[in-house]
Protein backbone atom coordinates (compact mmCIF):
# COMPACT_ATOMS: atom_id res chain seq x y z
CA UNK A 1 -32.32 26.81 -76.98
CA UNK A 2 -31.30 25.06 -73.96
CA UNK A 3 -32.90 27.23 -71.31
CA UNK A 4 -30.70 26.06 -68.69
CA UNK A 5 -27.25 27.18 -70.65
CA UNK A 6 -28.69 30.61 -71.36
CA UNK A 7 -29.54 31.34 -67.91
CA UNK A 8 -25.68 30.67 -67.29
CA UNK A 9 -24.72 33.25 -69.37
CA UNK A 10 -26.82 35.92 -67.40
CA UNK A 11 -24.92 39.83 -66.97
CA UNK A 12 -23.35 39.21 -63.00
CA UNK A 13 -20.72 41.20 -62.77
CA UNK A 14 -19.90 45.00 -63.55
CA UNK A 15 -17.54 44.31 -66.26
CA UNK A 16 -20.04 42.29 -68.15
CA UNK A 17 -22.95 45.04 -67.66
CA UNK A 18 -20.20 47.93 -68.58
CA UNK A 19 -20.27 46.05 -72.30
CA UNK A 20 -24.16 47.17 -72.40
CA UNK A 21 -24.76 49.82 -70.44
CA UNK A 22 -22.30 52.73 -70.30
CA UNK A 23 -21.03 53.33 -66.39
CA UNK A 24 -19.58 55.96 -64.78
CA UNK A 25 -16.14 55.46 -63.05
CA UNK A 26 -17.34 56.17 -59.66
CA UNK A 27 -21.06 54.10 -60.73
CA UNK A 28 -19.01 51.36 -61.35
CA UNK A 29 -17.14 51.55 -58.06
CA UNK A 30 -20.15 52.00 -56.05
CA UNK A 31 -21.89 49.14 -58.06
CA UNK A 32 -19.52 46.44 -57.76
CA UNK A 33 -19.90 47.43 -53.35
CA UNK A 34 -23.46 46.90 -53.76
CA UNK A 35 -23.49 43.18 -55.62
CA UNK A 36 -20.70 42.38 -52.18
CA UNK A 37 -24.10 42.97 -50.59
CA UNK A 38 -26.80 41.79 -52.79
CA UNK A 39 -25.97 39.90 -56.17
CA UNK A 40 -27.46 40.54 -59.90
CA UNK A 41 -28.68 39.00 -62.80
CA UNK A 42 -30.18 39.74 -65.49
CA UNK A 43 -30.73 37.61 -68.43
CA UNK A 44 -29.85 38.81 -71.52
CA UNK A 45 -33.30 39.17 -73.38
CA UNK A 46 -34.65 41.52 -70.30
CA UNK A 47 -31.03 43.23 -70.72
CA UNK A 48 -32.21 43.88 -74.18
CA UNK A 49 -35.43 45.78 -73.24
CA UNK A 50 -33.48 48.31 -71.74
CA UNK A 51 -32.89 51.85 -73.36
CA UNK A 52 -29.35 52.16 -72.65
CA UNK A 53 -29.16 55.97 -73.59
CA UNK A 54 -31.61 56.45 -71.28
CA UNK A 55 -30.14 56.54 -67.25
CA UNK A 56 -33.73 56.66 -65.64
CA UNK A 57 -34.93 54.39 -68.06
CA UNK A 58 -38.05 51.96 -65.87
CA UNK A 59 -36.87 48.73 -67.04
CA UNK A 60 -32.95 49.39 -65.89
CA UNK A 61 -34.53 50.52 -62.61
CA UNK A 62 -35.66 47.17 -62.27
CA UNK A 63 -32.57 44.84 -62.45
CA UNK A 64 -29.50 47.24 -62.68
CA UNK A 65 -28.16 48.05 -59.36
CA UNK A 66 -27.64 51.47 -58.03
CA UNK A 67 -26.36 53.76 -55.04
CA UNK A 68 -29.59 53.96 -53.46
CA UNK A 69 -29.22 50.44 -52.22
CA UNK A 70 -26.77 51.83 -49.57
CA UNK A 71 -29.36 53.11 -48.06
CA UNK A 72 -30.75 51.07 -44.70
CA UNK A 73 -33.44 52.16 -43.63
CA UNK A 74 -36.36 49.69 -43.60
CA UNK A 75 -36.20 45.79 -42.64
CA UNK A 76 -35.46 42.67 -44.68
CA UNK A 77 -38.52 40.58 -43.19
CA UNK A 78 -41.30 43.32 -43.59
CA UNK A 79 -44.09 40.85 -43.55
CA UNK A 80 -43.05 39.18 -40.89
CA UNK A 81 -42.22 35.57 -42.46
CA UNK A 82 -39.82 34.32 -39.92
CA UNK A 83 -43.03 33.80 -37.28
CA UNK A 84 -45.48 32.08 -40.22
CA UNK A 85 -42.87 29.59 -40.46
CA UNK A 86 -43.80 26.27 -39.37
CA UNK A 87 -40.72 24.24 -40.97
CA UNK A 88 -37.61 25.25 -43.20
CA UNK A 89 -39.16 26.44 -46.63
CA UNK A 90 -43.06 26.29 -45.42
CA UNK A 91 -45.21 29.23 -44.30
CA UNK A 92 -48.60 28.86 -42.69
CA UNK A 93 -49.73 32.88 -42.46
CA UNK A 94 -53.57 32.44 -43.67
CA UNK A 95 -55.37 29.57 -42.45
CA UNK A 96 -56.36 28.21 -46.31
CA UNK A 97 -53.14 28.99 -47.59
CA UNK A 98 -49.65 27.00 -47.46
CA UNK A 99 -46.48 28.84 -49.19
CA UNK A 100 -43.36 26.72 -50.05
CA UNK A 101 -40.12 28.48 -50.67
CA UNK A 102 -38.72 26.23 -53.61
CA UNK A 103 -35.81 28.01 -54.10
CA UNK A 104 -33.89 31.16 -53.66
CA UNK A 105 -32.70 31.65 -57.27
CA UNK A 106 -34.35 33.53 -60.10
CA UNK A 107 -34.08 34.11 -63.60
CA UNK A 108 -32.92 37.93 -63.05
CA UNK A 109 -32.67 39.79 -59.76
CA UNK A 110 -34.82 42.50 -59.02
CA UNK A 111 -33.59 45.14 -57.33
CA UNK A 112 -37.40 45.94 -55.37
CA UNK A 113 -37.87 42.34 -54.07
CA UNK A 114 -39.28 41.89 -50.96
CA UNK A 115 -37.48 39.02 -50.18
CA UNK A 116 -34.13 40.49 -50.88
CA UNK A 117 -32.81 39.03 -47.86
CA UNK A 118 -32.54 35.49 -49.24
CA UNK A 119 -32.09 35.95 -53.18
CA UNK A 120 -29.06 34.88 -54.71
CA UNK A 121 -26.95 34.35 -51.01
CA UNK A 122 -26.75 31.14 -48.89
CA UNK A 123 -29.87 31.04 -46.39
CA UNK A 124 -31.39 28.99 -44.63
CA UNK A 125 -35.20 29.31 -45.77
CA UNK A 126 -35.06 27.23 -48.59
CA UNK A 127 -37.13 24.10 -48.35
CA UNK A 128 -35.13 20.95 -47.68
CA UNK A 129 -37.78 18.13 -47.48
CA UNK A 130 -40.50 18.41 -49.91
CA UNK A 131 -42.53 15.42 -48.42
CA UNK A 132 -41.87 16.75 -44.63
CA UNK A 133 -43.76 19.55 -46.18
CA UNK A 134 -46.39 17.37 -48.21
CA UNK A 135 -47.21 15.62 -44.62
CA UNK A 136 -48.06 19.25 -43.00
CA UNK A 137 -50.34 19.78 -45.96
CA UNK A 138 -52.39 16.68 -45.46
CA UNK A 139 -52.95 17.06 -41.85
CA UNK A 140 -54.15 20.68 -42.39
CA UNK A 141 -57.32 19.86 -44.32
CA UNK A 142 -58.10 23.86 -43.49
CA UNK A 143 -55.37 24.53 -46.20
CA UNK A 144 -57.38 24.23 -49.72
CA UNK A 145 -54.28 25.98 -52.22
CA UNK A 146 -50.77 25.72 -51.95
CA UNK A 147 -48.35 29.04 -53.76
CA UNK A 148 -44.69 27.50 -54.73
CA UNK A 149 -42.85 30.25 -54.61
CA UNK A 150 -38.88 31.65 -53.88
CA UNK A 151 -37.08 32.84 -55.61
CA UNK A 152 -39.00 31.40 -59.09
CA UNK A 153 -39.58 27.84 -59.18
CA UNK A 154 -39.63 27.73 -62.95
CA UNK A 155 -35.86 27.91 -62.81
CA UNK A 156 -36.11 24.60 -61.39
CA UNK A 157 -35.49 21.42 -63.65
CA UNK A 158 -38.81 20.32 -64.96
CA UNK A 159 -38.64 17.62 -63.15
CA UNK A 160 -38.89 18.98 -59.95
CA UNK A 161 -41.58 21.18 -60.94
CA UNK A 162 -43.54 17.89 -62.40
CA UNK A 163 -43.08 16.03 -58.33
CA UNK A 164 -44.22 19.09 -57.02
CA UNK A 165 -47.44 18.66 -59.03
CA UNK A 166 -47.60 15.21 -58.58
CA UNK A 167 -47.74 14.61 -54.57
CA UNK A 168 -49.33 17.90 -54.09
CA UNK A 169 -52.45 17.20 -56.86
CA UNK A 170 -53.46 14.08 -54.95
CA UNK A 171 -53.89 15.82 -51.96
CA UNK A 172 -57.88 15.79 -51.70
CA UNK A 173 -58.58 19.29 -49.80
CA UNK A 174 -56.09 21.14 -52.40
CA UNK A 175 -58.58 23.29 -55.00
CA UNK A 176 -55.52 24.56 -56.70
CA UNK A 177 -52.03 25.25 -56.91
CA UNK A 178 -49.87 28.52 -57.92
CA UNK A 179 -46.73 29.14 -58.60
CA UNK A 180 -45.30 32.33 -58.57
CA UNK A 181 -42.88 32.88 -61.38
CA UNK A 182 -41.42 35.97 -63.44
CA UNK A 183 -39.94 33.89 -65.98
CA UNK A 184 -42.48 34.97 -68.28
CA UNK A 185 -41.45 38.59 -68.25
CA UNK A 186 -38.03 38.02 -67.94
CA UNK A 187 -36.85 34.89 -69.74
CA UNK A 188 -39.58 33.81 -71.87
CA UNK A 189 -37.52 31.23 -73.26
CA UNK A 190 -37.98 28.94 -70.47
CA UNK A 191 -41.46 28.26 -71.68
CA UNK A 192 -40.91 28.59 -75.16
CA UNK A 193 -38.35 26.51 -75.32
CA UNK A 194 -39.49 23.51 -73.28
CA UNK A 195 -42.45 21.20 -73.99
CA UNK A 196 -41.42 19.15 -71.39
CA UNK A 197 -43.01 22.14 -68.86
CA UNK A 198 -45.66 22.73 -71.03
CA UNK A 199 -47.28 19.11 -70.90
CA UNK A 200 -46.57 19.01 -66.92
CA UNK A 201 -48.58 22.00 -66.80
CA UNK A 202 -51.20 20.47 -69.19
CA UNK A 203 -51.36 17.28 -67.40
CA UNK A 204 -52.15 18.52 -63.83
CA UNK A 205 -53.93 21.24 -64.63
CA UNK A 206 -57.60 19.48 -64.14
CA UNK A 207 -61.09 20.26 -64.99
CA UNK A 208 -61.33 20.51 -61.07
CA UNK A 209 -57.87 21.65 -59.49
CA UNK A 210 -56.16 24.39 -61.63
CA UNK A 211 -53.06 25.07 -61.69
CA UNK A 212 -52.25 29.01 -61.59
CA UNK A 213 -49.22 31.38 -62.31
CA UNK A 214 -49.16 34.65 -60.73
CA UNK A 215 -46.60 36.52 -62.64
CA UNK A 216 -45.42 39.89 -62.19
CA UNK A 217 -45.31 42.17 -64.83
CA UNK A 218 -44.59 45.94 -63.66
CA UNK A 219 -44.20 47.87 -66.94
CA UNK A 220 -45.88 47.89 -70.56
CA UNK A 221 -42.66 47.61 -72.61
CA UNK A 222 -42.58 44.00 -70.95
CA UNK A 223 -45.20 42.80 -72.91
CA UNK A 224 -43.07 41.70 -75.79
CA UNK A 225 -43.93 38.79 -78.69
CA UNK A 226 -41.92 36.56 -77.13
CA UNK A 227 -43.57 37.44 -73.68
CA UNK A 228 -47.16 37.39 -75.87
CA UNK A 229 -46.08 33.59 -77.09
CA UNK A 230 -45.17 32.31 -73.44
CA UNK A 231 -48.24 33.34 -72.31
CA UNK A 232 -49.89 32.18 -75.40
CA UNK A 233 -48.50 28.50 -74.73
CA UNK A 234 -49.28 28.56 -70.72
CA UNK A 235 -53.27 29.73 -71.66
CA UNK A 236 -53.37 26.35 -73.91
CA UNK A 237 -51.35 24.23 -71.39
CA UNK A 238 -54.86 25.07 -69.51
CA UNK A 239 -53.10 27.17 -66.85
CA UNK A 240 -54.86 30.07 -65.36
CA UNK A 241 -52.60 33.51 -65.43
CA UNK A 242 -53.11 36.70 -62.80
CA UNK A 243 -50.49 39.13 -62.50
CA UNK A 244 -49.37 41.02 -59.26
CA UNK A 245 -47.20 44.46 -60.20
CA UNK A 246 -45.73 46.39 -57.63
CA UNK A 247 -46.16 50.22 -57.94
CA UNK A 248 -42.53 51.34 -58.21
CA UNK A 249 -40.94 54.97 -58.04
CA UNK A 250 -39.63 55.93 -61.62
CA UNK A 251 -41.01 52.60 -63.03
CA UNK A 252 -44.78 53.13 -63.12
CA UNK A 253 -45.82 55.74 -60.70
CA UNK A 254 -47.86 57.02 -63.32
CA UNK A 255 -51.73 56.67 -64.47
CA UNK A 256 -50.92 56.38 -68.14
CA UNK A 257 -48.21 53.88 -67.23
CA UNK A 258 -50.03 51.56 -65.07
CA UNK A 259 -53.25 51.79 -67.10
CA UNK A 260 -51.46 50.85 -70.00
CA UNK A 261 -50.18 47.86 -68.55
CA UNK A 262 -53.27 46.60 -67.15
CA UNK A 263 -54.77 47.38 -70.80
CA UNK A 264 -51.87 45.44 -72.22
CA UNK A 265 -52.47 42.54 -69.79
CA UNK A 266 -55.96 41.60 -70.57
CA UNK A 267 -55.60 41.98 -74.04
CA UNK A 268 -53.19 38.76 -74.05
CA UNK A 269 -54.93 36.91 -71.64
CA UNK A 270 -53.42 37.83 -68.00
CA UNK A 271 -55.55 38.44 -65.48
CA UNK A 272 -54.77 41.99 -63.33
CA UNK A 273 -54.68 40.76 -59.48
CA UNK A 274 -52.97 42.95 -57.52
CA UNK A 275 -51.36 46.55 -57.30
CA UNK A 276 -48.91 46.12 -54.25
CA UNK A 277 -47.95 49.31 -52.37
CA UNK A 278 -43.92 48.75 -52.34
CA UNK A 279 -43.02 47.13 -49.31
CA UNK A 280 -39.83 49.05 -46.87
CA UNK A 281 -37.38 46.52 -47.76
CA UNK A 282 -33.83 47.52 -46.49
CA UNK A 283 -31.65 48.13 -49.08
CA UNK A 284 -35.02 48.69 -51.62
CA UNK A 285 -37.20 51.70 -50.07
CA UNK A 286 -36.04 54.15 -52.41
CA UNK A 287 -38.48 52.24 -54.24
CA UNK A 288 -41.57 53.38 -52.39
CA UNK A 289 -44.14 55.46 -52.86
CA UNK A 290 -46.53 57.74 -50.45
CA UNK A 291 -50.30 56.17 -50.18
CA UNK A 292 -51.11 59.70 -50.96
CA UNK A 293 -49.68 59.47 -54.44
CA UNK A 294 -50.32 55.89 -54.74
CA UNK A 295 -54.43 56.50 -54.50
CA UNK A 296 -54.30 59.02 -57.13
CA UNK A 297 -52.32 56.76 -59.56
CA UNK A 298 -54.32 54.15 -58.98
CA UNK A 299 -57.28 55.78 -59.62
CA UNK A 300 -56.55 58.06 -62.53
CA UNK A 301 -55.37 54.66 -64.16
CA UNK A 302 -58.84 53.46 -63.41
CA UNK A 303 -60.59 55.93 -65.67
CA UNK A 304 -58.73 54.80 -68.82
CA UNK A 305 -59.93 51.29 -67.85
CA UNK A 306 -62.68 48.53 -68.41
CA UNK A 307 -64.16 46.30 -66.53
CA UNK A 308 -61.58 43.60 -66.88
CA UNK A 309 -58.47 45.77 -66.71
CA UNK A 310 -59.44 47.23 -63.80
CA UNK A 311 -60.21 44.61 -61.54
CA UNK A 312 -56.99 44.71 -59.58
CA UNK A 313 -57.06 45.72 -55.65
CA UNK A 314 -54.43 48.18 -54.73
CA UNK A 315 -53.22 46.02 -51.82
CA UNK A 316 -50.31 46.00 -49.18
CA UNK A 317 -49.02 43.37 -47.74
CA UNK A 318 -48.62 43.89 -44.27
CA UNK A 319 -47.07 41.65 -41.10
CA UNK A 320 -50.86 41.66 -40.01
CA UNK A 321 -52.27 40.57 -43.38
CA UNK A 322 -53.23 41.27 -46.48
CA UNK A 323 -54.84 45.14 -46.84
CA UNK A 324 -56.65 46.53 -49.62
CA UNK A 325 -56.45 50.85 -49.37
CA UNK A 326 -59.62 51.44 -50.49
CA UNK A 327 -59.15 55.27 -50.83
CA UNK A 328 -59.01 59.06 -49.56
CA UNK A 329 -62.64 60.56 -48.29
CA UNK A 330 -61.83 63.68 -46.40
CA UNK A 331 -58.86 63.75 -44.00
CA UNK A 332 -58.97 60.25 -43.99
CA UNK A 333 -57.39 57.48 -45.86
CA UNK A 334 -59.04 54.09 -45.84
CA UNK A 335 -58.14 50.44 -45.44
CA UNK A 336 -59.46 47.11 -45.45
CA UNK A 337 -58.52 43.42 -44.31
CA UNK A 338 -59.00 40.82 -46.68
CA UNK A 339 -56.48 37.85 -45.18
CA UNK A 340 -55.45 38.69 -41.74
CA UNK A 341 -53.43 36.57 -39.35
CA UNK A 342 -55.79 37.15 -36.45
CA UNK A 343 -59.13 36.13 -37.48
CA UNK A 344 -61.00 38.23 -36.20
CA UNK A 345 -59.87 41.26 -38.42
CA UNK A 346 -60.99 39.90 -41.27
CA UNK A 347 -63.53 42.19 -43.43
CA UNK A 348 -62.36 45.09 -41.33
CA UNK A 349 -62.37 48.13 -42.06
CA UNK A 350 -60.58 51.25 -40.66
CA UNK A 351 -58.72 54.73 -41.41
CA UNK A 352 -56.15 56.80 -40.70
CA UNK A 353 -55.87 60.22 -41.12
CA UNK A 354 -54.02 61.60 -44.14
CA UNK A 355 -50.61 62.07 -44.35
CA UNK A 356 -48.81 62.77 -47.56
CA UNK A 357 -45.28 61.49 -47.38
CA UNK A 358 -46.93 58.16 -45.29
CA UNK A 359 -46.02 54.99 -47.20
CA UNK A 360 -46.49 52.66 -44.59
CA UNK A 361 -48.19 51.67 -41.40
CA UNK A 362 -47.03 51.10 -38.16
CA UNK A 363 -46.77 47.25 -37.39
CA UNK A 364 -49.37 47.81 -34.10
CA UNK A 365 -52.06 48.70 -35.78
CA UNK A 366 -54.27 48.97 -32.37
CA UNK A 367 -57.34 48.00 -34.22
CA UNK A 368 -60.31 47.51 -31.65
């Protein structure tokens, strides 16, 4: 397979979906408004995971557009990436962190993404000089990883991929280097189908700087064999996996959901990172979940879980930093910092009392 032909023959428009999934006349109306505001794609092996007799099915709820993204309530920048932005395509949030935004396409759209602003439409986030941005990196020597990121960079040519790794790798005061990517859970292919990637990955990923993927899985019926194999191939490549799901209304706000997945997970050889309360997108919140409800899934989940399954943080990503919600004691519900754009909130910890339809805090925090 040429992985870069295959990607052009992704489902775009509502006439190609309507020859897969069956669509109302007035869902097809409303559906072809809603990709005028934000485009889809879907690649045709995640199209095929999808029980099309099914309307709430989880895995639809992912890619396939719906009404709810009329709906605008919430904000397009809810972690506040426009002020961490020290040039066009590089963010400097977290002292030991640099993120590069490689690109703002994907191998399918999904309909939850935080940065929904920028996927698919012209922007102008997208990094433009890859050594302007190599330069910042060497004169931060407080920066020790680097998280290439979009959009998914491994829908880039493997050539790019392989001069990211290059100038970046001989940076002394980089540890390691991530790429976020969902190609794994929905186009597989790219990895399966190109060595060229694999011995890229194999040649910079060192003894003593790993390279990482943090992948997003969200829902069991993801982990497929050809999902198993891509994995498979990045584990020998030497590359380190952790995954980062987002708990998602009607895709796996449930204990035996999640905890399957994080079962499922370790069993092929992905690490389980984060749990990410759903972020107030615009045009996404219909996504979200109460903390309330999120603690108990979370939790129950935990029980069915070992050691190694359950090692995730249920974590939100906030425009103050990154804050794990520890749990419910009482009336109160209880947080912690561990990255925080002021430094002096790291390792803090505070509450708030308990609200059950709360799925969100306020951006002042007021923490003394």
């Amino acid at each position: 397979m040429n992985w870069q032909k295959e990607l052009k023959k992704n489902i775009e428009t509502i006439e190609q979906l309507k020859k897969y999934i069956k669509l109302s006349s007035k869902e097809a109306r409303d559906l072809k408004k809603v990709l005028k505001l934000h485009p889809m794609s879907i690649t045709r092996y995640y199209l095929s995971l999808i029980d099309v007799n099914d309307p709430n099915d989880p895995i639809r709820n992912i890619v396939v557009p719906s009404a709810n993204e009329f709906a605008v309530s919430g904000f397009y920048d809810q972690s506040g990436e426009e002020k961490n932005t020290v040039m066009i395509g590089l963010q400097h949030k977290y002292s030991q962190t640099a993120l590069l935004l490689a690109t703002n396409e994907c191998a399918s759209y999904c309909r939850h993404c935080f940065r929904k602003r920028m996927i698919g439409l012209p922007n102008q986030e997208i990094m433009r000089r890859f050594n302007k941005a190599v330069d910042y990196i060497k004169a931060h020597k407080e920066i020790n990883n680097v998280l290439i990121s979009g959009g998914d960079p491994f829908v880039l040519p493997t050539n790019i991929i392989k001069k990211f790794l290059k100038k970046l790798s001989a940076i002394p005061h980089l540890d390691f280097i991530r790429f976020g990517t969902r190609t794994l859970v929905v186009f597989p292919d790219r990895i399966l189908s190109d060595p060229e990637l694999l011995n890229v990955l194999k040649k910079y990923s060192k003894k003593d700087k790993r390279i990482y993927i943090v992948t997003h899985y969200n829902h069991p019926r993801e982990i497929t064999e050809r999902s198993r194999k891509a994995v498979d191939k990045l584990l020998k490549a030497g590359v380190i996996i952790n995954n980062q799901t987002v708990l998602l209304k009607g895709v796996n706000d449930y204990p035996d959901t999640l905890a399957e997945l994080q079962n499922g997970l370790v069993a092929i050889g992905v690490n389980p990172y984060y749990v990410f309360q759903c972020r107030p997108v615009k045009r996404a919140d219909h996504f979200q979940i109460p903390f309330f409800h999120g603690c108990h899934v979370t939790e129950e989940a935990k029980k069915q879980l070992n050691g190694h399954s359950k090692r995730f943080k249920y974590m939100m990503s906030h425009k103050s930093g990154k804050i794990e919600i520890l749990g419910i004691m009482g009336k109160y519900i209880y947080f912690k910092y561990h990255q925080a754009k002021n430094p002096k909130n790291l390792g803090k910890i505070f509450k708030r009392k308990v609200n059950r339809s709360a799925a969100w805090l306020d951006d002042d925090l007021n923490l003394i």
